[in-house]
Protein backbone atom coordinates (compact mmCIF):
# COMPACT_ATOMS: atom_id res chain seq x y z
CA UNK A 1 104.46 -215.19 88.75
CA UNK A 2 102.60 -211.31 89.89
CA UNK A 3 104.73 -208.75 89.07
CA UNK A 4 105.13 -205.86 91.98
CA UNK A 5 104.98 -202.78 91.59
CA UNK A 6 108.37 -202.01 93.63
CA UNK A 7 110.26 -204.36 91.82
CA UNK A 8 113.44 -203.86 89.38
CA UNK A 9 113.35 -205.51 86.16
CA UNK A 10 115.97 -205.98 83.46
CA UNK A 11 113.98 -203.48 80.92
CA UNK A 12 114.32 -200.86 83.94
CA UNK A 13 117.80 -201.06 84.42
CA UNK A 14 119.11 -201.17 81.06
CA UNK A 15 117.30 -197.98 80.02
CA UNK A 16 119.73 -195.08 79.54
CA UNK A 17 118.97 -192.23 81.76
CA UNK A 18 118.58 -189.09 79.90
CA UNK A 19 120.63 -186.18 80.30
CA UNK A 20 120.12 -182.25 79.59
CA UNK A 21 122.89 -180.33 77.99
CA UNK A 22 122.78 -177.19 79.42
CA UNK A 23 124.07 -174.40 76.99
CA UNK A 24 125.02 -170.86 77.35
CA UNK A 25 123.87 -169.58 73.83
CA UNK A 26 124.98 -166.25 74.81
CA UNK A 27 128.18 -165.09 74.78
CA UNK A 28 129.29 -162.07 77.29
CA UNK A 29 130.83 -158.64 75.75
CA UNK A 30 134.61 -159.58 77.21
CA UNK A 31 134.93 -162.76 74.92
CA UNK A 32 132.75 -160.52 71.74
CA UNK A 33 135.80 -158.16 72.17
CA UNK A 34 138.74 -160.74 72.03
CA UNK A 35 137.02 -162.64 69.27
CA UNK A 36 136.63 -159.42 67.12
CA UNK A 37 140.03 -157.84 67.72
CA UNK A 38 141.44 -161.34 66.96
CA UNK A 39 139.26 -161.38 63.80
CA UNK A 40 140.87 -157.50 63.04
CA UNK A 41 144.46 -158.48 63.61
CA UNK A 42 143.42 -161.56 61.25
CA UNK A 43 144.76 -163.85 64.21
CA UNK A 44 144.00 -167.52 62.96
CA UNK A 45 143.88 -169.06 66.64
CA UNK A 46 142.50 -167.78 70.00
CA UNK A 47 143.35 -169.41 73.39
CA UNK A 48 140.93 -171.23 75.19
CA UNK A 49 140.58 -172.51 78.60
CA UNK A 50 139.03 -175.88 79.76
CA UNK A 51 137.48 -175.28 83.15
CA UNK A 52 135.51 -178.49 84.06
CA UNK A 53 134.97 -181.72 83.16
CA UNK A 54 136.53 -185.00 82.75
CA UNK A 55 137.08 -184.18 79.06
CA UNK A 56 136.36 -182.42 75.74
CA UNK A 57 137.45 -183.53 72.15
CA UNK A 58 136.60 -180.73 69.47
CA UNK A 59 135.37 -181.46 66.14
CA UNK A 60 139.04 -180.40 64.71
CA UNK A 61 140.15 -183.11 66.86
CA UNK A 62 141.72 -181.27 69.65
CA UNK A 63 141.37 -182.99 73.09
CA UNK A 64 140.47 -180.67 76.26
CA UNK A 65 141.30 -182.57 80.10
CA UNK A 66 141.99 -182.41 83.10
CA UNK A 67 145.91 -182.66 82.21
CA UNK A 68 145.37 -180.17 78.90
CA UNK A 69 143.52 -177.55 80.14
CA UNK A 70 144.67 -174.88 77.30
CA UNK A 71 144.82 -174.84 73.56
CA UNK A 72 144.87 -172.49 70.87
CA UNK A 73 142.21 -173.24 68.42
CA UNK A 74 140.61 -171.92 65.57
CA UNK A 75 138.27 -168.61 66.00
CA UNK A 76 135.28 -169.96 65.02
CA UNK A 77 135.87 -173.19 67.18
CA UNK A 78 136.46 -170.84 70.14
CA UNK A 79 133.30 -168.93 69.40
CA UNK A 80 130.85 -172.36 69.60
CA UNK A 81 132.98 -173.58 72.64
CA UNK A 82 133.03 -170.25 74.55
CA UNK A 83 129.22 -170.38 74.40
CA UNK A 84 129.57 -173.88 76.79
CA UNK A 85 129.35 -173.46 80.32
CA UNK A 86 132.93 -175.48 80.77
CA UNK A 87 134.90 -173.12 78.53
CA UNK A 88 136.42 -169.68 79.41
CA UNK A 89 138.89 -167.14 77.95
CA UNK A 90 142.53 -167.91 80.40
CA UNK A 91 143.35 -164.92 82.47
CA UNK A 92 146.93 -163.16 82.35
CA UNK A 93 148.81 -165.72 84.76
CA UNK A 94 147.41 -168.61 82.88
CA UNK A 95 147.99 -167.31 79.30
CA UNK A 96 151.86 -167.03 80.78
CA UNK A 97 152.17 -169.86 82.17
CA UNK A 98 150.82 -171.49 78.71
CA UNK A 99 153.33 -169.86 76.58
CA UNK A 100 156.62 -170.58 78.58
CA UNK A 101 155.59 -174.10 79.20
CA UNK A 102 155.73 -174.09 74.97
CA UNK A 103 158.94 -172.25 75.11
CA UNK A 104 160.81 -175.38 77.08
């Protein structure tokens, strides 16, 4: 049997495509100030907010999705996830919403 050169073989398919991890290795001024006055104060735990993706499980074991958008985690977690394109400091509304949804 010739082999074409259009044609699909098993060995094509079941290779793994490849994908880049694009990451942000700088980190703007805003988050640099909340990280250092958190540091200051000697806060243990900085709030973080999940923007996309279907999920994100940190190395503390801390699950980020789609339903669990927000968690407080520990500085130097927030300061490696922060750097991630899919990670953001919450705004005013959301940080309020966060904390009376724990008050309930």
């Amino acid at each position: 049997m010739t082999e074409q050169k259009n044609s699909v073989t098993t060995e094509v398919i079941n290779q793994p495509k490849k994908k880049t991890v694009k990451k942000n290795t700088e980190i703007n001024e805003e988050v640099k100030i909340v990280v250092e006055k958190n540091k200051k104060e000697n806060k243990k735990n900085i709030l973080v907010f999940f923007e996309s993706g279907a999920s994100y499980t940190t190395s503390s074991g801390i699950t980020f999705s789609q339903q669990n958008k927000m968690e407080e985690i520990s500085i130097e977690e927030a300061e490696f996830l922060l750097r991630l394109d899919n990670f953001r400091l919450p705004n005013d509304e959301e940080k309020e919403m966060y904390y009376n949804n724990l008050e309930v």
